[in-house]
C-alpha atoms as a PDB file:
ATOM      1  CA  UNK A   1     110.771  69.100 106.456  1.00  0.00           C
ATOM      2  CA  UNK A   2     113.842  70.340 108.209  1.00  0.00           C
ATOM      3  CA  UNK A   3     113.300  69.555 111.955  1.00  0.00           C
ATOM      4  CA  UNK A   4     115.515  69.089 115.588  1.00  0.00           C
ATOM      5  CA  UNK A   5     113.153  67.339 118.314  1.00  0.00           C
ATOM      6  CA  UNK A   6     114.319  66.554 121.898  1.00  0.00           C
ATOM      7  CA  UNK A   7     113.314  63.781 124.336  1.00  0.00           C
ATOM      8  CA  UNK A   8     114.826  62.303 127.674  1.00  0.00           C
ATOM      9  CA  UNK A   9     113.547  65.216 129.333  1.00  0.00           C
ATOM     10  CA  UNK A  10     111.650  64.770 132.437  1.00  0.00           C
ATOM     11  CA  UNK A  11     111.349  64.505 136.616  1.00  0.00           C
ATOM     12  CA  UNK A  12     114.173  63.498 138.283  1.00  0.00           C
ATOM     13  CA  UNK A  13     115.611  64.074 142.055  1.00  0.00           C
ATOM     14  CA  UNK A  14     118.547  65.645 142.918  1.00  0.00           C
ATOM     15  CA  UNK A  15     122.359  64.278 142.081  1.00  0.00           C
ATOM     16  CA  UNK A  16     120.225  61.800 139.682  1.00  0.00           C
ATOM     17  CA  UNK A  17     121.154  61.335 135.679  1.00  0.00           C
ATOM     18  CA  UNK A  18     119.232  62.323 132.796  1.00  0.00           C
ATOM     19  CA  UNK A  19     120.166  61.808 129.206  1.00  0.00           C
ATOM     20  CA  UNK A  20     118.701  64.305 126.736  1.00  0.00           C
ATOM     21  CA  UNK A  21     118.309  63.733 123.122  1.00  0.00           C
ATOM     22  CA  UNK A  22     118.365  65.744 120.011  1.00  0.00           C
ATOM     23  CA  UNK A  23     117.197  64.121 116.636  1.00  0.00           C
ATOM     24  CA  UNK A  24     117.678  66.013 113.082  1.00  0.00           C
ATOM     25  CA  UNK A  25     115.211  65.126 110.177  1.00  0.00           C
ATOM     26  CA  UNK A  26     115.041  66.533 106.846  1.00  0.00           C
ATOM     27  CA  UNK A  27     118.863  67.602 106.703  1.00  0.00           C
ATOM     28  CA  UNK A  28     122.220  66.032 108.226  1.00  0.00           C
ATOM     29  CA  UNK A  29     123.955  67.733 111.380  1.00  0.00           C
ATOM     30  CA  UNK A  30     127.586  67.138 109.908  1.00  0.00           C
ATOM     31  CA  UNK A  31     127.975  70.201 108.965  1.00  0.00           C
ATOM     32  CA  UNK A  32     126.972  71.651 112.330  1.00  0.00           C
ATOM     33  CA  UNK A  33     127.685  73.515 115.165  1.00  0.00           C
ATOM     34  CA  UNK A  34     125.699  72.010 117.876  1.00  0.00           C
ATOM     35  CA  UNK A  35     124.731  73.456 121.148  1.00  0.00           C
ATOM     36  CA  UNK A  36     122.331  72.561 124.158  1.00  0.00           C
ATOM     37  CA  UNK A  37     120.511  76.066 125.988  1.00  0.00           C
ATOM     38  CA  UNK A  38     118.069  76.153 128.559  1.00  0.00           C
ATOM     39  CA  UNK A  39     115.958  79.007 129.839  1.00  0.00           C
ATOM     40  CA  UNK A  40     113.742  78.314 132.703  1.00  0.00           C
ATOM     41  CA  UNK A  41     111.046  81.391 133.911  1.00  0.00           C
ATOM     42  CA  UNK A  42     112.639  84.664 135.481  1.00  0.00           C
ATOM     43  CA  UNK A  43     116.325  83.964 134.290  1.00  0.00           C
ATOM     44  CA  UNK A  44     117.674  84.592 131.395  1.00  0.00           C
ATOM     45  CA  UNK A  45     118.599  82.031 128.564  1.00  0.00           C
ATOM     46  CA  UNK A  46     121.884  79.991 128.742  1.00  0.00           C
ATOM     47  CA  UNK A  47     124.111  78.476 126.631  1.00  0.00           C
ATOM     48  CA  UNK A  48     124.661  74.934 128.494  1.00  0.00           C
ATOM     49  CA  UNK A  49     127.491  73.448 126.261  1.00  0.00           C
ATOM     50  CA  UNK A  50     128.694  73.050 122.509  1.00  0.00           C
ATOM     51  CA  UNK A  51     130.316  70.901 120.071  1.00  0.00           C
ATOM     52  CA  UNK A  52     132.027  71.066 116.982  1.00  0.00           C
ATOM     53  CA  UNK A  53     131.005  69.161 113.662  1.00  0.00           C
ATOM     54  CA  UNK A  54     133.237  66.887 114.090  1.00  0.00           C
ATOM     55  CA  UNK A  55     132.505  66.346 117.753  1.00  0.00           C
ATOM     56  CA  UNK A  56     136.383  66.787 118.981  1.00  0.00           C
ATOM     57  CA  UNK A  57     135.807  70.284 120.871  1.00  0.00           C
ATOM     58  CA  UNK A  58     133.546  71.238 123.387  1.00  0.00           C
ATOM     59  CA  UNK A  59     132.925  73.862 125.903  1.00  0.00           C
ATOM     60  CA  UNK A  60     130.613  74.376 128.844  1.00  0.00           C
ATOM     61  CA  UNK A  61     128.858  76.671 131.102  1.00  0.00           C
ATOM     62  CA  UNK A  62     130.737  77.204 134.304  1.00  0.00           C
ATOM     63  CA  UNK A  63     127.539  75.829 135.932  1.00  0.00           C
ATOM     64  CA  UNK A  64     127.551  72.595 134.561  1.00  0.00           C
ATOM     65  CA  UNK A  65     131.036  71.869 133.731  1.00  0.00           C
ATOM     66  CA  UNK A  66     132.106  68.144 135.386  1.00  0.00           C
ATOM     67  CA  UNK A  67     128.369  67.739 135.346  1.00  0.00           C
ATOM     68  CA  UNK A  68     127.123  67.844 131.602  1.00  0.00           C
ATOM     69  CA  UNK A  69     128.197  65.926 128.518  1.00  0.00           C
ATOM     70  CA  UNK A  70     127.498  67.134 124.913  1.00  0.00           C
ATOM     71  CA  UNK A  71     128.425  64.368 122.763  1.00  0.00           C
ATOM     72  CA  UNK A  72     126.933  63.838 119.103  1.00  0.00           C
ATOM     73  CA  UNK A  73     126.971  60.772 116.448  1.00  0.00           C
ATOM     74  CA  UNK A  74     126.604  62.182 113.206  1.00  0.00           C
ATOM     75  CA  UNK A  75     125.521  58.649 111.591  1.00  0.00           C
ATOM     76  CA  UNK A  76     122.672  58.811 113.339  1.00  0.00           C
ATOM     77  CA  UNK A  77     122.227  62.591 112.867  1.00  0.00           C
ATOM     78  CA  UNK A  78     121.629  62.770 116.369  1.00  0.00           C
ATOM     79  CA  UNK A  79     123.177  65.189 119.404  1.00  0.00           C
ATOM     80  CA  UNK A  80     123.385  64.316 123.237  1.00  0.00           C
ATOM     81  CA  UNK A  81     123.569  65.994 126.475  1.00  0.00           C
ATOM     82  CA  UNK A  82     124.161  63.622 129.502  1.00  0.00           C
ATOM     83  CA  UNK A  83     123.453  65.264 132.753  1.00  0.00           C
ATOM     84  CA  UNK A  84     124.637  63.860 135.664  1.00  0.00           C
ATOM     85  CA  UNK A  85     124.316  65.333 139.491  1.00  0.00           C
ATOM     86  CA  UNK A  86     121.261  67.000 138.408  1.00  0.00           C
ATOM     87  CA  UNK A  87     120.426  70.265 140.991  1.00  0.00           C
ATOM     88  CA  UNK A  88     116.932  72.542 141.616  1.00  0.00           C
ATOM     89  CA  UNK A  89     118.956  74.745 140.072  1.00  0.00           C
ATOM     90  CA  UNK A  90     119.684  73.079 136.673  1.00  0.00           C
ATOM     91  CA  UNK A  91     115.323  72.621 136.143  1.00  0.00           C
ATOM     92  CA  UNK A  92     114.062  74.227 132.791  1.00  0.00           C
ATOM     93  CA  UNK A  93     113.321  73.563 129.403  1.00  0.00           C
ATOM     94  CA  UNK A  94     116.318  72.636 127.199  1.00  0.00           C
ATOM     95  CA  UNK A  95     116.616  73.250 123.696  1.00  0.00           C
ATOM     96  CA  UNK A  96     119.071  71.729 120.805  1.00  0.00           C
ATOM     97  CA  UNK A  97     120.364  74.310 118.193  1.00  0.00           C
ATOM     98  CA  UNK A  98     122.588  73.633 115.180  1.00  0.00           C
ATOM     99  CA  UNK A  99     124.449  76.163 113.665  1.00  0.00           C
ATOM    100  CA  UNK A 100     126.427  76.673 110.520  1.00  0.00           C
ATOM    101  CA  UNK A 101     127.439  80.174 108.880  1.00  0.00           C
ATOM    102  CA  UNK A 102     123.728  82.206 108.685  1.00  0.00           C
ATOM    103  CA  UNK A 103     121.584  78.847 109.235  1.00  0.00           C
ATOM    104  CA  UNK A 104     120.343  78.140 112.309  1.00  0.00           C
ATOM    105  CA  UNK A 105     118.023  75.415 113.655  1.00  0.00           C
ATOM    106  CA  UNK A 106     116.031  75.339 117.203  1.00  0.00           C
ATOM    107  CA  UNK A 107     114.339  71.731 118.410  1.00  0.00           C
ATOM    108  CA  UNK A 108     111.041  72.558 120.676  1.00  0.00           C
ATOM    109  CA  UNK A 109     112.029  72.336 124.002  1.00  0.00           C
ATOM    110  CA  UNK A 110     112.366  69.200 126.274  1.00  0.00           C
ATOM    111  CA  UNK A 111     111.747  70.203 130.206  1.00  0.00           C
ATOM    112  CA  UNK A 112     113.770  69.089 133.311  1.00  0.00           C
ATOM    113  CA  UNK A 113     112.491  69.279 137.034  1.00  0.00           C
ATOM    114  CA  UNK A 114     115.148  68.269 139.174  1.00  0.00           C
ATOM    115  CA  UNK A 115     113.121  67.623 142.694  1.00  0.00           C
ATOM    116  CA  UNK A 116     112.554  65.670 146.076  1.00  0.00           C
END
């Protein structure tokens, strides 16, 4: 069964870390485009950051660039996002997609509060 899950979300207070997780089952990442989104209520979806297959390029939002690291070790089929001088702003649920060509995988959703 083909699957992406998340974990490390959670509660944490402002300018605090937070290291989300993004494990693949039932197919290998290598191949893959990866990329971390979030959406929260009332705004609209955004595309956080992204990596290439081999992990060697990455971009980021404007709003989290400095802030964010995508990172990914395809050995252990796994893709990272470390998140460090977390804001109000950056709460919502984050999601893990892989991408290559017309295939596309979602994970489920890990949520962040960042608050006092």
């Amino acid at each position: 069964q083909v699957q992406l899950v998340e974990s490390g979300g959670g509660l944490v207070q402002p300018g605090g870390p937070l290291r989300l997780s993004c494990a693949a089952s039932g197919f290998s990442i290598r191949d893959y485009v990866g990329s971390w989104y979030r959406r929260d209520p009332g705004k609209e979806q955004e595309s956080v950051a992204q990596i290439g297959w081999s992990g060697d390029a990455t971009t980021y939002a404007d709003s989290v660039k400095g802030r964010f690291t995508i990172s990914r070790d395809n050995t252990k089929n796994t893709m990272y996002l470390q998140m460090n001088s977390l804001r109000p702003e950056d709460t919502a649920v984050y999601y893990c997609m892989v991408k290559n060509g017309p295939t596309t995988y979602w994970g489920q959703g890990t949520r962040v509060t960042v608050s006092s």
